[in-house]
C-alpha atoms as a PDB file:
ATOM      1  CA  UNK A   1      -1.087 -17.697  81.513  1.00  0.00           C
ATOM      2  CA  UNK A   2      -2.065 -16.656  77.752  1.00  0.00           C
ATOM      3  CA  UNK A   3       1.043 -16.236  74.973  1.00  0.00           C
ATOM      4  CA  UNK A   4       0.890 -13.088  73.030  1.00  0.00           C
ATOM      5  CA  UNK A   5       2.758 -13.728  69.490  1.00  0.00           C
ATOM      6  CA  UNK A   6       2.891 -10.669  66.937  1.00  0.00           C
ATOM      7  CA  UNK A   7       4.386 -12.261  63.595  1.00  0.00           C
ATOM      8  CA  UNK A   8       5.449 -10.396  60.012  1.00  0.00           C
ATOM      9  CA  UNK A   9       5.985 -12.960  57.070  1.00  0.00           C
ATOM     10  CA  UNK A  10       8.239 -11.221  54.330  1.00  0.00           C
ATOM     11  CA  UNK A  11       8.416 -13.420  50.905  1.00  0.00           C
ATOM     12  CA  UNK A  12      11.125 -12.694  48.123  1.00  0.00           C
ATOM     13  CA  UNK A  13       9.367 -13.636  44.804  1.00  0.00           C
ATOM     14  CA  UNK A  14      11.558 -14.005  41.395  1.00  0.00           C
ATOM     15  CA  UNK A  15       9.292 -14.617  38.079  1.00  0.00           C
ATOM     16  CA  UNK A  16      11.095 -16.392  35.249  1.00  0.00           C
ATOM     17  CA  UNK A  17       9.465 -16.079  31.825  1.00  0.00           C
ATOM     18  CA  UNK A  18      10.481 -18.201  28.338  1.00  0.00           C
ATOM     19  CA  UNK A  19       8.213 -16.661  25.689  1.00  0.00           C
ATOM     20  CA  UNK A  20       8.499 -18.129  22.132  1.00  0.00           C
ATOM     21  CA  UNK A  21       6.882 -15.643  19.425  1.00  0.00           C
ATOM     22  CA  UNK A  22       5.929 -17.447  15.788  1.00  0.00           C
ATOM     23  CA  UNK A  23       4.880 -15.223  13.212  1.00  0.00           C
ATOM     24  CA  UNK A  24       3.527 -15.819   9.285  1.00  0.00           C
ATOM     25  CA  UNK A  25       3.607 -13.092   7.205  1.00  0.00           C
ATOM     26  CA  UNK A  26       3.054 -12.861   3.620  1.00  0.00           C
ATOM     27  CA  UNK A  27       3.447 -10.028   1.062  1.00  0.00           C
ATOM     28  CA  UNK A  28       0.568  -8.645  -1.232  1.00  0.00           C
ATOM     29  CA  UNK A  29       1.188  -6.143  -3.747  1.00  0.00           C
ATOM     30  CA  UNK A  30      -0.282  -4.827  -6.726  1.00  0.00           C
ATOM     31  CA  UNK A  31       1.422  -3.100  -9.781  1.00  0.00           C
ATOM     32  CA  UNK A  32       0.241  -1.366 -12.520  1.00  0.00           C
ATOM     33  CA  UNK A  33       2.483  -0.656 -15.625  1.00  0.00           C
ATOM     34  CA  UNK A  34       1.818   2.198 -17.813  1.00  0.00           C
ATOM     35  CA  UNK A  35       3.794   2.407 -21.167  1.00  0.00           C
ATOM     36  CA  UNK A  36       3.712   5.104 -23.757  1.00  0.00           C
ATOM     37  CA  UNK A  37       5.067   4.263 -27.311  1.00  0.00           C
ATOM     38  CA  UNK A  38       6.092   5.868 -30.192  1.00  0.00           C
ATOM     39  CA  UNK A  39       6.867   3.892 -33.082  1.00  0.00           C
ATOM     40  CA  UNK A  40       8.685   5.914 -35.752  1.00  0.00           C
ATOM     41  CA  UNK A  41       9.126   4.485 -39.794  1.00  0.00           C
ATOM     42  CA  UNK A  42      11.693   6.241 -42.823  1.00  0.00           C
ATOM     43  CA  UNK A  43      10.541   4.510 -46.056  1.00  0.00           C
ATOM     44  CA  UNK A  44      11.760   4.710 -49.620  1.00  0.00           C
ATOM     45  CA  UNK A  45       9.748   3.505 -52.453  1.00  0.00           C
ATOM     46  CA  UNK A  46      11.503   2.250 -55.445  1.00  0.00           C
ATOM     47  CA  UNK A  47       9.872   1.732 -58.879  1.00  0.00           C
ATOM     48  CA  UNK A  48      10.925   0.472 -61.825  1.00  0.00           C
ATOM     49  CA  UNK A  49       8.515   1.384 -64.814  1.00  0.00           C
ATOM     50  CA  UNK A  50       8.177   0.532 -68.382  1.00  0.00           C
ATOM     51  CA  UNK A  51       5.888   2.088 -71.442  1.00  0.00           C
ATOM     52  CA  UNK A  52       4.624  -0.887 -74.024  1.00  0.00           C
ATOM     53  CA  UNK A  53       2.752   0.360 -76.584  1.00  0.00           C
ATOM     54  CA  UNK A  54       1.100  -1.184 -79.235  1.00  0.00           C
ATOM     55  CA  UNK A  55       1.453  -0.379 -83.047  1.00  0.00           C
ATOM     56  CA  UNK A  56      -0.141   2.224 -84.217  1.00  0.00           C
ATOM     57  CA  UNK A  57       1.244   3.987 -81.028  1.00  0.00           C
ATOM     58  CA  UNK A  58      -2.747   4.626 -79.989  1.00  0.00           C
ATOM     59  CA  UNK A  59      -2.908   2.091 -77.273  1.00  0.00           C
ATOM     60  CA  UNK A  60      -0.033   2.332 -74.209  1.00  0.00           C
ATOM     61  CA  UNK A  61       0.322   0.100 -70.793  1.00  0.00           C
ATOM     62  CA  UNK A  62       2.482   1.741 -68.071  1.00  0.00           C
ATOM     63  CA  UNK A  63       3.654  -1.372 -66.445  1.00  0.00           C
ATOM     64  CA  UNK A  64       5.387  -0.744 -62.865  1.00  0.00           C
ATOM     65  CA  UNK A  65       6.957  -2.646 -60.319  1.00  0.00           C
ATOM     66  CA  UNK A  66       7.903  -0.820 -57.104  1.00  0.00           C
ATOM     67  CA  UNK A  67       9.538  -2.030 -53.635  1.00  0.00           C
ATOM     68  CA  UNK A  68       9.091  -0.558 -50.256  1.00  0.00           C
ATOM     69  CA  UNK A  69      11.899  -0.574 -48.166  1.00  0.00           C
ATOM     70  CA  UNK A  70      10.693   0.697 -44.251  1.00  0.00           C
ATOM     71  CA  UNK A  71      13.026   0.470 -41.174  1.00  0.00           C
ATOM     72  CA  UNK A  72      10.652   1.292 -38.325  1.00  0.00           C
ATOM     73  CA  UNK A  73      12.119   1.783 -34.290  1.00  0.00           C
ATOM     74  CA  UNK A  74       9.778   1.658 -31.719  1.00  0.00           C
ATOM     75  CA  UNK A  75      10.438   4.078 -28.850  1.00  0.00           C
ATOM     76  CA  UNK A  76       9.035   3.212 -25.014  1.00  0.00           C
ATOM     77  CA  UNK A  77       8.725   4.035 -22.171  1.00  0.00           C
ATOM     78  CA  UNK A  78       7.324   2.231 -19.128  1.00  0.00           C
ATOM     79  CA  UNK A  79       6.279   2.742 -14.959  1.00  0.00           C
ATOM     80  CA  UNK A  80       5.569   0.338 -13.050  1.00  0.00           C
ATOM     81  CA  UNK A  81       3.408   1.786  -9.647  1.00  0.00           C
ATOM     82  CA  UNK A  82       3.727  -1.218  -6.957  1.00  0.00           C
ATOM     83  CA  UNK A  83       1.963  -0.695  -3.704  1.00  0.00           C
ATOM     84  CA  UNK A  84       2.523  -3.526  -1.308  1.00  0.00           C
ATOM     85  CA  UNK A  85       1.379  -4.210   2.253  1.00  0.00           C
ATOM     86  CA  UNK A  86       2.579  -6.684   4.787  1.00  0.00           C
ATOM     87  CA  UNK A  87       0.378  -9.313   6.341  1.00  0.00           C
ATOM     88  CA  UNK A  88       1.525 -10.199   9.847  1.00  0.00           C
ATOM     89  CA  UNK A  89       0.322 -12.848  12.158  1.00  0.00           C
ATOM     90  CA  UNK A  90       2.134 -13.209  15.665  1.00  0.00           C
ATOM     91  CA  UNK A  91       1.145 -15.189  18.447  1.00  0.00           C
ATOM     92  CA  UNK A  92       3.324 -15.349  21.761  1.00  0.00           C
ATOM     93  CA  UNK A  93       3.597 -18.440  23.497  1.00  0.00           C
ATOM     94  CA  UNK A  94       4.802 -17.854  26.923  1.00  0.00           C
ATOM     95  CA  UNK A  95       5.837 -20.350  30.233  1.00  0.00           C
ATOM     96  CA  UNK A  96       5.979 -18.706  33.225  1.00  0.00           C
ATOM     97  CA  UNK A  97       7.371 -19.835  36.810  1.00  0.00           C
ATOM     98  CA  UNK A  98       7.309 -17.927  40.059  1.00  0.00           C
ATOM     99  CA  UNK A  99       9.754 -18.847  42.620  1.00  0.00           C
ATOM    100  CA  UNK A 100       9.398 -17.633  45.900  1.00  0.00           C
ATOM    101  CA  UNK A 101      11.493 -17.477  49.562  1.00  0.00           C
ATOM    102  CA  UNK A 102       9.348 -16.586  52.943  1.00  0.00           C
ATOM    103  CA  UNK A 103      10.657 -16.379  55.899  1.00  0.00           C
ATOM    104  CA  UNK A 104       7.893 -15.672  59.202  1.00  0.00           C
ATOM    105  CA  UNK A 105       9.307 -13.635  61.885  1.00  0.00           C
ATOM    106  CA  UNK A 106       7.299 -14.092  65.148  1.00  0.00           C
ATOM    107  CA  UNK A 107       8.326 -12.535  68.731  1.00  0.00           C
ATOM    108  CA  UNK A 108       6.059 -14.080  71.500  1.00  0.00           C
ATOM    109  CA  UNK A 109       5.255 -12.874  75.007  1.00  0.00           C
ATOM    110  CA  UNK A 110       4.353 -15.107  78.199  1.00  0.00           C
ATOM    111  CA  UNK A 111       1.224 -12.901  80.389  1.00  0.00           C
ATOM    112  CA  UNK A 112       1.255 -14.691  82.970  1.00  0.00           C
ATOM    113  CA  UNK A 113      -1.546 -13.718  86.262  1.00  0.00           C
ATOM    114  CA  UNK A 114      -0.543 -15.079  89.826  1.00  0.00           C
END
């Protein structure tokens, strides 16, 4: 006699992942300020003057003192250009598990010669 077996194996799989992703980043930037100023002054002079003269009214000093009195505003205006990129490192840690379920389906047959 010989057995004749014909068998199908079907498996149910289920992957579980736990990932963990750590990143460092860091922020670069550059700036550049531009200012344009204009610096603006009113002033008045003041003098006080007086005329000595000698004698015989041949010889004569002009003797002055004068004061300057400024007020002076400074106008401005400033930019400031910033360009800035971002630095990234990631890195993805992941644990993975694969559970599986098979089951083997087999139908046999007895040949059997007498």
């Amino acid at each position: 006699c010989v057995i004749v077996c014909m068998c199908l194996i079907v498996c149910m799989c289920v992957i579980v992942c736990m990932c963990l992703i750590v990143c460092m980043c860091v922020i670069v930037c550059m700036c550049l300020i531009v200012c344009m100023c204009v610096i603006v002054c009113m002033c008045l002079i003041v003098c006080m003057c007086v005329i000595v003269c000698t004698v015989s009214l041949c010889v004569c000093v002009l003797l002055c003192v004068c004061v300057s009195l400024c007020v002076c505003v400074s106008l401005c205006v400033c930019v400031s250009l910033c360009v800035c990129v971002l630095l990234c490192v990631c890195v993805s840690l992941c644990v993975c598990v694969s559970l599986c379920v098979c089951v083997s389906l087999c139908v046999c047959v007895l040949l059997c010669v007498c």
